[in-house]
Protein backbone atom coordinates (compact mmCIF):
# COMPACT_ATOMS: atom_id res chain seq x y z
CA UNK A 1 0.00 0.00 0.00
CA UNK A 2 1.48 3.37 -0.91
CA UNK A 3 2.13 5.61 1.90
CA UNK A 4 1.16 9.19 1.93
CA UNK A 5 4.26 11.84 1.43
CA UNK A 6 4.87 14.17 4.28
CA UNK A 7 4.46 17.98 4.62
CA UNK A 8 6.72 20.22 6.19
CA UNK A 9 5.47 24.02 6.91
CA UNK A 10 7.35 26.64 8.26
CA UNK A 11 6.77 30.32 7.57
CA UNK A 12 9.60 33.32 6.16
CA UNK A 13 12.56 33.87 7.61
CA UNK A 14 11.97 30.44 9.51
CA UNK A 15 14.78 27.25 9.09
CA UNK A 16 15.38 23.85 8.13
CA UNK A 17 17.76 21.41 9.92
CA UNK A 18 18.54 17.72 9.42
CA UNK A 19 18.62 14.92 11.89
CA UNK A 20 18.67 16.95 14.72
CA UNK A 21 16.63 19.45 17.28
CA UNK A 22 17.29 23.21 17.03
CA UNK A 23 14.73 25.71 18.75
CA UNK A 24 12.49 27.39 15.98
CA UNK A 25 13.83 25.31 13.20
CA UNK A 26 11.77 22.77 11.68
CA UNK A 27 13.75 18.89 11.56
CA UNK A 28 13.83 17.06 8.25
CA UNK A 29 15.22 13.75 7.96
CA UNK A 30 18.52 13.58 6.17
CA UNK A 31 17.03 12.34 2.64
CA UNK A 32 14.97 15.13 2.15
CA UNK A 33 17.00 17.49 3.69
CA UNK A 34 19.68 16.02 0.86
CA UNK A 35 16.64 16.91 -1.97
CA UNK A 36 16.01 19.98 -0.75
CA UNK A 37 19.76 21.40 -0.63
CA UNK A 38 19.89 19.30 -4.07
CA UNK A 39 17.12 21.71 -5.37
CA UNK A 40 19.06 25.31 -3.91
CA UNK A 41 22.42 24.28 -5.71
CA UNK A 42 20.84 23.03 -8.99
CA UNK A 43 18.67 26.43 -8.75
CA UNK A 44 22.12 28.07 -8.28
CA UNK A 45 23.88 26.48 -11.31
CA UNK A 46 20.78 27.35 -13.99
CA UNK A 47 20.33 31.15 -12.77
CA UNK A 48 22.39 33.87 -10.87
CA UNK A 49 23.23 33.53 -6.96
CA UNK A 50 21.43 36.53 -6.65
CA UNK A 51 18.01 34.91 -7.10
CA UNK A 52 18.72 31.44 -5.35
CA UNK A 53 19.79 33.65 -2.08
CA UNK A 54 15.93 35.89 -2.62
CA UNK A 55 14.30 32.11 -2.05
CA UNK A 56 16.59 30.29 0.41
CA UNK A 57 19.81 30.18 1.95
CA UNK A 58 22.18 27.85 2.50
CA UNK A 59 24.55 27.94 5.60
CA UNK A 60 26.85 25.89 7.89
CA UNK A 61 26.67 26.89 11.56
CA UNK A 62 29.21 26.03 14.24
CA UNK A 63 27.61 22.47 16.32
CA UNK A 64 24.43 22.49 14.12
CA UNK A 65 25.91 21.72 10.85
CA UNK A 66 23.86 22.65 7.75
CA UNK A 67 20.76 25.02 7.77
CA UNK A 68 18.37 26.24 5.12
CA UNK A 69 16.53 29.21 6.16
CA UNK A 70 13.87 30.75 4.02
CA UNK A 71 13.57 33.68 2.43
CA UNK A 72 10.67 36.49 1.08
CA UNK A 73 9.45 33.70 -1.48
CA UNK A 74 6.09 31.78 -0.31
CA UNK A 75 4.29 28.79 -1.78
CA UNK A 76 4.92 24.98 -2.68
CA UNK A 77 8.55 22.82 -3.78
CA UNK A 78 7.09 19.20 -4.45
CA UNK A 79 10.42 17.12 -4.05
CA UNK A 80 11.21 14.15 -5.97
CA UNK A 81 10.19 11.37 -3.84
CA UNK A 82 6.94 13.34 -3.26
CA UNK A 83 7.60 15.08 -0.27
CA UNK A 84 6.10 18.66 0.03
CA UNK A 85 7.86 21.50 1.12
CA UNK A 86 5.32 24.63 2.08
CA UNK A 87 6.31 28.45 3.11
CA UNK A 88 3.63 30.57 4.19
CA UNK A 89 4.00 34.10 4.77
CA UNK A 90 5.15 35.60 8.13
CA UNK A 91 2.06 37.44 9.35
CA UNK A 92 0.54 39.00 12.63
CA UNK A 93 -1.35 36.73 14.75
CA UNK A 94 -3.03 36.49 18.09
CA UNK A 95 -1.84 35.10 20.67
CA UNK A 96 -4.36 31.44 20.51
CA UNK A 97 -2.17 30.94 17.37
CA UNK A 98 0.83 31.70 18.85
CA UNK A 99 0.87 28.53 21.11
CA UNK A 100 -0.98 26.59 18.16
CA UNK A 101 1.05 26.34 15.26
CA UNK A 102 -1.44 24.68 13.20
CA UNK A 103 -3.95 26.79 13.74
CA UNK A 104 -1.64 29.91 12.60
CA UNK A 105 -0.79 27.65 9.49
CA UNK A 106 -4.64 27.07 8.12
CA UNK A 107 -4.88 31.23 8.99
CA UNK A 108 -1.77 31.98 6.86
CA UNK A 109 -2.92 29.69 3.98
CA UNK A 110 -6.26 31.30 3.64
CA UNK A 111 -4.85 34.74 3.69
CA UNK A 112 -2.08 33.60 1.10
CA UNK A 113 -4.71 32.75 -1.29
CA UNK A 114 -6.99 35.60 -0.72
CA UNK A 115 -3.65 37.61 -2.16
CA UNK A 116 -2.81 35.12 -5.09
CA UNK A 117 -6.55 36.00 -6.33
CA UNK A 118 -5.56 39.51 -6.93
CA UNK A 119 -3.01 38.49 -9.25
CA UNK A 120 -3.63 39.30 -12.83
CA UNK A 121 -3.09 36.72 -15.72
CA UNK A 122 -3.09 33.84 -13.14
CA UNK A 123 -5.60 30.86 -12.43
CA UNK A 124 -5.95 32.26 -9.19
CA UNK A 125 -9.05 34.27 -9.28
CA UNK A 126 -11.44 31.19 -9.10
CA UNK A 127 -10.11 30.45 -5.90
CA UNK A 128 -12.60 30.14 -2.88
CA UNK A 129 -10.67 28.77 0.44
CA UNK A 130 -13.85 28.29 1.89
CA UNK A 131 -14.81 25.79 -0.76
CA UNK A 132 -11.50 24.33 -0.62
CA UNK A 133 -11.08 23.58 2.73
CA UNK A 134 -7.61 25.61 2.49
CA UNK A 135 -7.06 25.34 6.15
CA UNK A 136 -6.69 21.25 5.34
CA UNK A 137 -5.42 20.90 2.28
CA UNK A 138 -1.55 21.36 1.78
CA UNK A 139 -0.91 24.32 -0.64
CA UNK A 140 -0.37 21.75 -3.56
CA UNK A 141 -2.90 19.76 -3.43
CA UNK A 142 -5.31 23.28 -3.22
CA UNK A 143 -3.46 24.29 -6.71
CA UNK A 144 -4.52 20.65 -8.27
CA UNK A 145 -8.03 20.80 -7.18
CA UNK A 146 -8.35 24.29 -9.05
CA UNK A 147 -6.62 22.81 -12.24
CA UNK A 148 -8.93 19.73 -12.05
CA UNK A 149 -12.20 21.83 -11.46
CA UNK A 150 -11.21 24.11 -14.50
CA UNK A 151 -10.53 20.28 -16.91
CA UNK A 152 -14.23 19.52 -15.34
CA UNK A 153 -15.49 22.57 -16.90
CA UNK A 154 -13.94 22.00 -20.18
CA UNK A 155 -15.23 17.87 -19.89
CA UNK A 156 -18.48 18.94 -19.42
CA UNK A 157 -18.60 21.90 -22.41
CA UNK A 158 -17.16 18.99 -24.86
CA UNK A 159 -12.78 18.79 -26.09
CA UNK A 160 -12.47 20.72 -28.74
CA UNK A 161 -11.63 19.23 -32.15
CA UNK A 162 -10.45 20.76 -34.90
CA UNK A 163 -9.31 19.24 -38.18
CA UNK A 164 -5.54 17.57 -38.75
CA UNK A 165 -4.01 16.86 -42.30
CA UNK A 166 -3.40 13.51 -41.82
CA UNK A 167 -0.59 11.80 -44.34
CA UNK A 168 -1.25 7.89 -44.55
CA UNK A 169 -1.01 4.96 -46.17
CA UNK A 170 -4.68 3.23 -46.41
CA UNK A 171 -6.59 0.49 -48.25
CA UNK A 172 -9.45 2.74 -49.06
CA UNK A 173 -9.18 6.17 -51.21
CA UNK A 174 -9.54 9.40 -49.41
CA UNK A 175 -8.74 13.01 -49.70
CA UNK A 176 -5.85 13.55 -52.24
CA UNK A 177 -3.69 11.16 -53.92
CA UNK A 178 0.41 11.72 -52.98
CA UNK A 179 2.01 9.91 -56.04
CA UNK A 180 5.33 10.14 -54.82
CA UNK A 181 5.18 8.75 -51.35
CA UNK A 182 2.78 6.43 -52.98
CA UNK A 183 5.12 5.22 -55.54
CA UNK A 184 7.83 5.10 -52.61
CA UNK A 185 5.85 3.18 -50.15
CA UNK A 186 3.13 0.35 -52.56
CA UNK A 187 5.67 -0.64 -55.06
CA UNK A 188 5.11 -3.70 -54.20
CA UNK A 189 1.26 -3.37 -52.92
CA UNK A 190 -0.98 -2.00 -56.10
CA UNK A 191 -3.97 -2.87 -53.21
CA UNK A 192 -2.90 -0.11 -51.23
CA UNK A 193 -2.88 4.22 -51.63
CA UNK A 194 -0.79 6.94 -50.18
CA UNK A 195 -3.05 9.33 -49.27
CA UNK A 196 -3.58 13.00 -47.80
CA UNK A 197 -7.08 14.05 -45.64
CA UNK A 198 -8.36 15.82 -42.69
CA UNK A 199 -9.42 14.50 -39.61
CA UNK A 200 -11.72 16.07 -37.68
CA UNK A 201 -10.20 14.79 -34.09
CA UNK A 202 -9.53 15.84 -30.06
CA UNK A 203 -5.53 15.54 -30.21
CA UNK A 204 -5.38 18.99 -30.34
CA UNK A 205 -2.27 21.15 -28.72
CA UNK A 206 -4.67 22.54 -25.65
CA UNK A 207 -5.61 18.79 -24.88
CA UNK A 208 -2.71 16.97 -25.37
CA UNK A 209 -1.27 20.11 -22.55
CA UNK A 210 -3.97 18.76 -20.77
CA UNK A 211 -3.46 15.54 -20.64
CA UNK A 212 0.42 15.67 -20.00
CA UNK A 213 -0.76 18.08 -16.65
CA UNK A 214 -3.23 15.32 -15.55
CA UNK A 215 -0.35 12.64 -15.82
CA UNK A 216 1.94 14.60 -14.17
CA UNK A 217 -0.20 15.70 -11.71
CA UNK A 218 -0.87 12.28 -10.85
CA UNK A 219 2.42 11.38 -10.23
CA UNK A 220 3.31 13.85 -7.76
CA UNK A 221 -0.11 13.93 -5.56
CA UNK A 222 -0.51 12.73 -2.50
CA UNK A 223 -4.46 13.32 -2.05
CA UNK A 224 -6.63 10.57 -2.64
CA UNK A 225 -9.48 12.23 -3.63
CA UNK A 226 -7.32 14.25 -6.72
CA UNK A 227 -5.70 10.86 -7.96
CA UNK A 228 -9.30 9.50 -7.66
CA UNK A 229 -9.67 12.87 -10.29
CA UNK A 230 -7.46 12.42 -12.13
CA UNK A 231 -7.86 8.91 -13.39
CA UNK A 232 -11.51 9.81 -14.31
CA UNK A 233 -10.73 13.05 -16.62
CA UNK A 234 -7.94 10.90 -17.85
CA UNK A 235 -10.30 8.32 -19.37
CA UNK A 236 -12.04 11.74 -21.00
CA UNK A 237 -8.79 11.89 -22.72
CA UNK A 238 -8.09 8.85 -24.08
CA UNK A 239 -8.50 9.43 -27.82
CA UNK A 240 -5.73 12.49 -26.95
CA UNK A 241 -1.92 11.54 -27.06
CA UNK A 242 -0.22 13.47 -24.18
CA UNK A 243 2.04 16.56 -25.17
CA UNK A 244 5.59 15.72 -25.55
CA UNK A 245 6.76 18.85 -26.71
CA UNK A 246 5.49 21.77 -24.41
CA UNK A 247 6.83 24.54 -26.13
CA UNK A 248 5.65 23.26 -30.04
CA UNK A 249 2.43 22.88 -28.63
CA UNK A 250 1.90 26.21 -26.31
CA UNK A 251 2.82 28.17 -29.64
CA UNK A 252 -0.05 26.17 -31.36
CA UNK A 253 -2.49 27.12 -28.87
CA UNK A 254 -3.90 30.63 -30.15
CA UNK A 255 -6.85 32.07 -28.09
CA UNK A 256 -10.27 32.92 -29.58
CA UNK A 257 -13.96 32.79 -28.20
CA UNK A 258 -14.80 29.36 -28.85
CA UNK A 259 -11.61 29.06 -26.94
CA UNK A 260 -12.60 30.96 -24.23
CA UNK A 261 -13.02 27.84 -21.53
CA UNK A 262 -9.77 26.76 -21.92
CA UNK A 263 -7.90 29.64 -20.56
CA UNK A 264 -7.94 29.16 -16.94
CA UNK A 265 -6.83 25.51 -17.64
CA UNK A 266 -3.84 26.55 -19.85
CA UNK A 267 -2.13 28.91 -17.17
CA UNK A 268 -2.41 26.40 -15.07
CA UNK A 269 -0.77 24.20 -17.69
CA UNK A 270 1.67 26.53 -17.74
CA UNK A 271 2.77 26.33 -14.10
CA UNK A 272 2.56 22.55 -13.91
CA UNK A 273 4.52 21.91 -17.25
CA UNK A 274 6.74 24.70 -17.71
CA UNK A 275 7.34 25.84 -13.62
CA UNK A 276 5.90 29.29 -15.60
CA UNK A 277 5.54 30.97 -11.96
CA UNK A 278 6.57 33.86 -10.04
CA UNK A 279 9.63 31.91 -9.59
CA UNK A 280 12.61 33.26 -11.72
CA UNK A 281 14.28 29.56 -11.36
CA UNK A 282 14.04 25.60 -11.01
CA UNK A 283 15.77 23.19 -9.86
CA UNK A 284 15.91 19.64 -12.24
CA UNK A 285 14.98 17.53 -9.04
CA UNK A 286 11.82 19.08 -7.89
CA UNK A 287 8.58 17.48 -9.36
CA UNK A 288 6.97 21.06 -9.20
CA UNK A 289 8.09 23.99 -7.56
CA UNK A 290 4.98 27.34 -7.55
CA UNK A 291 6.89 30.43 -5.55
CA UNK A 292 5.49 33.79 -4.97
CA UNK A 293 7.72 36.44 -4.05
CA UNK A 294 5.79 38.33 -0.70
CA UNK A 295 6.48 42.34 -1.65
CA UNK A 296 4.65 41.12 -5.04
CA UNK A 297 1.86 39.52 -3.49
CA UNK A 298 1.40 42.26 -0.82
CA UNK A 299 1.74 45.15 -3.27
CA UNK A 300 -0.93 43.49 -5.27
CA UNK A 301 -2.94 42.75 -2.38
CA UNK A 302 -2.83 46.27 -1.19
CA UNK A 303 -3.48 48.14 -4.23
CA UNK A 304 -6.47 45.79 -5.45
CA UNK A 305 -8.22 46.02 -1.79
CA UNK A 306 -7.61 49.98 -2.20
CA UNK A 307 -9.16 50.13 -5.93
CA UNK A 308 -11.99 48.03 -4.70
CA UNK A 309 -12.58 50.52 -1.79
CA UNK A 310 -12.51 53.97 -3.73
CA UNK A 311 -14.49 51.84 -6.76
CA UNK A 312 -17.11 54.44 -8.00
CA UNK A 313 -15.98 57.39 -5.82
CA UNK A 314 -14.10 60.75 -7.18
CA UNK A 315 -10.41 59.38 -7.11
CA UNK A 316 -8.36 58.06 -9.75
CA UNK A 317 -6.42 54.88 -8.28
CA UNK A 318 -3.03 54.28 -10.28
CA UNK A 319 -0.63 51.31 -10.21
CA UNK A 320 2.90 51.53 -11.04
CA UNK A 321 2.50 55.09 -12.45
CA UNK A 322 5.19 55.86 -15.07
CA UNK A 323 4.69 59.55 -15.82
CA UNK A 324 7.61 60.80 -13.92
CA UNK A 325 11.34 61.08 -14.07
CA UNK A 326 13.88 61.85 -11.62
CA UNK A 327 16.28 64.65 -14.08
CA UNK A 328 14.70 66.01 -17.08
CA UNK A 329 17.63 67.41 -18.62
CA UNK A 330 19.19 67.27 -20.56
CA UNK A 331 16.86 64.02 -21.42
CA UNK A 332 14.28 62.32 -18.68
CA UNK A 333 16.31 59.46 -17.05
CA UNK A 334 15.97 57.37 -13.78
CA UNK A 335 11.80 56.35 -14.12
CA UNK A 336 10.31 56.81 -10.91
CA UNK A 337 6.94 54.15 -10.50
CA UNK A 338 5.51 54.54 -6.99
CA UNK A 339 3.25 51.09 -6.43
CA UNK A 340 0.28 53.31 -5.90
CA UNK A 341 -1.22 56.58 -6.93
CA UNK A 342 -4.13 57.92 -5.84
CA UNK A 343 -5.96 61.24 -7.84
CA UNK A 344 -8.93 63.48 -5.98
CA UNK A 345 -10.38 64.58 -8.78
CA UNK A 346 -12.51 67.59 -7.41
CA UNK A 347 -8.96 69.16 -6.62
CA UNK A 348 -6.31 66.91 -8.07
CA UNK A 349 -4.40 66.23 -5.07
CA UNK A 350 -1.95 63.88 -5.64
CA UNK A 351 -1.30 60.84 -2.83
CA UNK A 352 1.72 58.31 -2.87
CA UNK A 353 1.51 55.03 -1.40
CA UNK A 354 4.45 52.24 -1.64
CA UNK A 355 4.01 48.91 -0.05
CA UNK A 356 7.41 47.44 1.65
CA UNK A 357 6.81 43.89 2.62
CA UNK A 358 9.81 43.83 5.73
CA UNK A 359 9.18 43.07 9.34
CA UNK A 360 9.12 46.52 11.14
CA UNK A 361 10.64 46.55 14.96
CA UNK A 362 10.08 49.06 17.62
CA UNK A 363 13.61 48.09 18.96
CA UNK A 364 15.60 48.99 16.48
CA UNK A 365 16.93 52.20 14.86
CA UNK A 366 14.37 54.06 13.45
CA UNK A 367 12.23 50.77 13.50
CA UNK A 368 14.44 49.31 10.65
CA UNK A 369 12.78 51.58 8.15
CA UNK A 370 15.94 51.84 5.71
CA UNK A 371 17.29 55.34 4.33
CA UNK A 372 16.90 54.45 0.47
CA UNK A 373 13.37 53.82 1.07
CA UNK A 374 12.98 57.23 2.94
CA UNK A 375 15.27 58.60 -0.34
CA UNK A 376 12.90 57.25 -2.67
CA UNK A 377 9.65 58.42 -0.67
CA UNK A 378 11.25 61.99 -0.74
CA UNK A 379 11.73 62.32 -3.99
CA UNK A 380 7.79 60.80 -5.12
CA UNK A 381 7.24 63.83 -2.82
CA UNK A 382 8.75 66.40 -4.36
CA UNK A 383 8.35 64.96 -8.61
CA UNK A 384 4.50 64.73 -8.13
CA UNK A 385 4.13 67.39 -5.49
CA UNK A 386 1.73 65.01 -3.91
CA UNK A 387 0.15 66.11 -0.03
CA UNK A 388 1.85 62.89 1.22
CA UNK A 389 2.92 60.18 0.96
CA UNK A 390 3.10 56.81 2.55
CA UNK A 391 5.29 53.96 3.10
CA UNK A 392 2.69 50.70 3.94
CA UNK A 393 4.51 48.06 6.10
CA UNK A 394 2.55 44.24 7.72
CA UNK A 395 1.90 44.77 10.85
CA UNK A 396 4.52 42.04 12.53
CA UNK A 397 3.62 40.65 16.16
CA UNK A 398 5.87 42.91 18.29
CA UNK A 399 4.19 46.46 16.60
CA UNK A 400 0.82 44.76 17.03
CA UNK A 401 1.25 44.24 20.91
CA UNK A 402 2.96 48.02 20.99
CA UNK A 403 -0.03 49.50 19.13
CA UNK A 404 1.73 52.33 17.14
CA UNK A 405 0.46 54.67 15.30
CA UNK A 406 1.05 56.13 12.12
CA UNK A 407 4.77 57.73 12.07
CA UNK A 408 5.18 60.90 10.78
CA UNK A 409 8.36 62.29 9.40
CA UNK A 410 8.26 66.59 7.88
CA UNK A 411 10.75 67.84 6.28
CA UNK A 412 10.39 71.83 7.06
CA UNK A 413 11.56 73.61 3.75
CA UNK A 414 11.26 77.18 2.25
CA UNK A 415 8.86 75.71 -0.91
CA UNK A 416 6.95 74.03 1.60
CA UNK A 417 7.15 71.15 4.40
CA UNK A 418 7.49 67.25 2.82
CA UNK A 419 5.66 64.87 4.28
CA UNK A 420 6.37 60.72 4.60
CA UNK A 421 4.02 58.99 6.87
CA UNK A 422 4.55 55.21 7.49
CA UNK A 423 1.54 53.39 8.22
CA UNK A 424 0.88 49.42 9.04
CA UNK A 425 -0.95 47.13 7.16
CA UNK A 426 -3.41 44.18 9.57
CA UNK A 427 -3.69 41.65 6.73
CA UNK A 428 -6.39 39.75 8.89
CA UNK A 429 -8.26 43.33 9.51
CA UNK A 430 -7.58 44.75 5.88
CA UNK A 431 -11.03 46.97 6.10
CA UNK A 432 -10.05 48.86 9.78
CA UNK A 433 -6.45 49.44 7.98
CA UNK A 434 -7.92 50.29 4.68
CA UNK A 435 -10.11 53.18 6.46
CA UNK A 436 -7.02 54.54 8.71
CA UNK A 437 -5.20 54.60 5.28
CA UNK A 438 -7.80 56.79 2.77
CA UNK A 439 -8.83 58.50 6.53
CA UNK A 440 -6.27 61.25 4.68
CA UNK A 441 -7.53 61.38 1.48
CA UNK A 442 -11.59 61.16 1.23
């Protein structure tokens, strides 16, 4: 009987040991401790250092030996043997979920995909975690069950066919005569013809890329119920032969309305098949590896929860404005794209907002809030000559039990005072910190 793979969660920031106890690092026996370092190096040799240090690091320490620590990326690696690998995001919570660890898991899953719905050309915006049971399901298995309701949907609307020139040697006369493959092939066989048609079949491009995902899929599952899937759609597709050539048949698949169906299906093929991402690597030993980078998601998050709220009222809501430039002469150079800008349009005041996605302290220097951000808030200030603006931070544990306020830095100047307030985002109380936020701007 095949035994179920493991799951190991930890959250940012938070570390991997092997074969040993270290506090607030998570143990993983020496095997797939051995993948998982397998996958960071491999990463490492296909793409620059640079990126392999933004997911994980990799570390001897004195008496401990090896650690991997994670970094700002969040989401799934499915190792080879089938062991599952999850990072949630490092989040606020109460003080219940302090002392229960699963508990302040299921919480962080559900909020993580809450964000990945605001993502935009992704499979994510179908996603209901109620409906899902997110606070069960391992991260993976929640991204299968999508694909597999979205290959239902297609099941039940009928494949698509389309027609295939088909070049064949039959006993019967069809479509056009090839004389020279014919004279090549039935020399020796007047009883037979070389012949040219079209076939009006299912082993399209956009099903065999189904198919491949559904045997794939299968293979690195560990839910019962999305194997149980699996083989059932599969048996949908068994006049389709599965893709072996990703890329040939992606370029084949060209969207149009009676196409339409497909499309949440095909991105999804595209992460499954072709690790296609917000992951700028892969390593050759993971069976699938879906990683978010967290100031993405949260700038997204942000910005889609503040267009939602000011929906229909007199403001203009902006995302990664490009209309300004640091020098204008003697040509406009170094862009300037604050994450968020807000326009009132009875007066045109213009607000700023950046989201930061870093773990704010009240004990250390000027709460860890770093001088190029304070640079770069300065001079959003001064290009767009906008009443304020605002540097958005999570609200981490420690600021949550201190209960700060907004902070409020003025520069005093002859033209006028600049002002750079940095406010803190409750991703579990997103209303309450979306009204303190427009509280200056309505």
């Amino acid at each position: 009987m095949k035994t179920t793979k493991p799951v190991y969660t930890i959250t940012e920031y938070d570390s991997f040991v092997s074969d040993l106890s270290l506090p607030g690092s998570t143990t993983l026996p020496k095997k797939v401790f051995e993948q998982l370092e397998e996958f960071i190096l491999s990463a490492q040799t296909a793409e620059s250092s640079a990126d392999v240090l933004s997911l994980m690091e990799l570390r001897v320490k004195r008496g401990v030996g090896k650690v991997i620590t994670a970094k700002n990326y969040v989401g799934v690696i499915s190792l080879k043997d089938g062991t599952t690998i999850e990072i949630l995001p490092k989040i606020c919570s109460l003080p219940e979920e302090r002392s229960d660890e699963r508990k302040a898991h299921a919480k962080a899953r559900i909020l993580l995909i809450e964000m990945l719905q605001t993502l935009k050309a992704s499979p994510f915006k179908s996603l209901q975690a109620a409906s899902l049971e997110a606070a069960k399901l391992p991260l993976l298995e929640i991204f299968i069950r999508l694909f597999l309701e979205e290959v239902f949907r297609i099941v039940k609307h009928g494949l698509k066919c389309s027609y295939q020139l088909v070049q064949s040697n039959e006993t019967q006369f069809k479509g056009k005569w090839k004389i020279a493959q014919h004279i090549t092939h039935n020399y020796a066989h007047k009883e037979r013809a070389f012949v040219e048609y079209e076939l009006y079949h299912v082993n399209r491009a956009e099903n065999r890329l189904l198919k491949a995902a559904l045997q794939h899929l299968y293979q690195i599952s560990s839910s019962a119920k999305n194997k149980s899937t699996i083989k059932t759609l599969l048996h949908e597709f068994r006049e389709v032969t599965a893709s072996a050539h990703y890329q040939e048949d992606f370029a084949q698949c060209i969207p149009d309305r009676t196409m339409k169906h497909y499309e949440t299906a095909l991105l999804w093929c595209r992460i499954f098949l072709k690790g296609k991402s917000f992951t700028p690597f892969s390593g050759s030993h993971t069976a699938a590896a879906l990683l978010f980078p967290m100031e993405v998601l949260f700038e997204r998050y942000v910005a889609a929860r503040l267009k939602q709220r000011l929906a229909g009222q007199d403001f203009q809501v902006l995302l990664q404005d490009t209309s300004h430039y640091l020098f204008d002469i003697p040509r406009r150079q170094f862009l300037l794209k604050p994450d968020i800008v807000i326009i009132r349009n009875r007066d045109q005041a213009v607000f700023l907002l950046d989201t930061k996605w870093k773990q704010l302290s009240a004990k250390r220097r000027q709460y860890g809030i770093s001088s190029e951000d304070m640079y770069q808030m300065y001079a959003y200030q001064k290009k767009y000559q906008a009443e304020n603006v605002r540097l958005l931070y999570p609200l981490s544990t420690e600021l949550e039990q201190a209960s700060p306020g907004p902070i409020v830095f003025r520069s005093v100047e002859e033209q006028g005072e600049a002002v750079v307030l940095v406010e803190f985002v409750d991703l579990f109380h997103m209303k309450e910190s979306l009204e303190q936020i427009i509280r200056g701007i309505v």
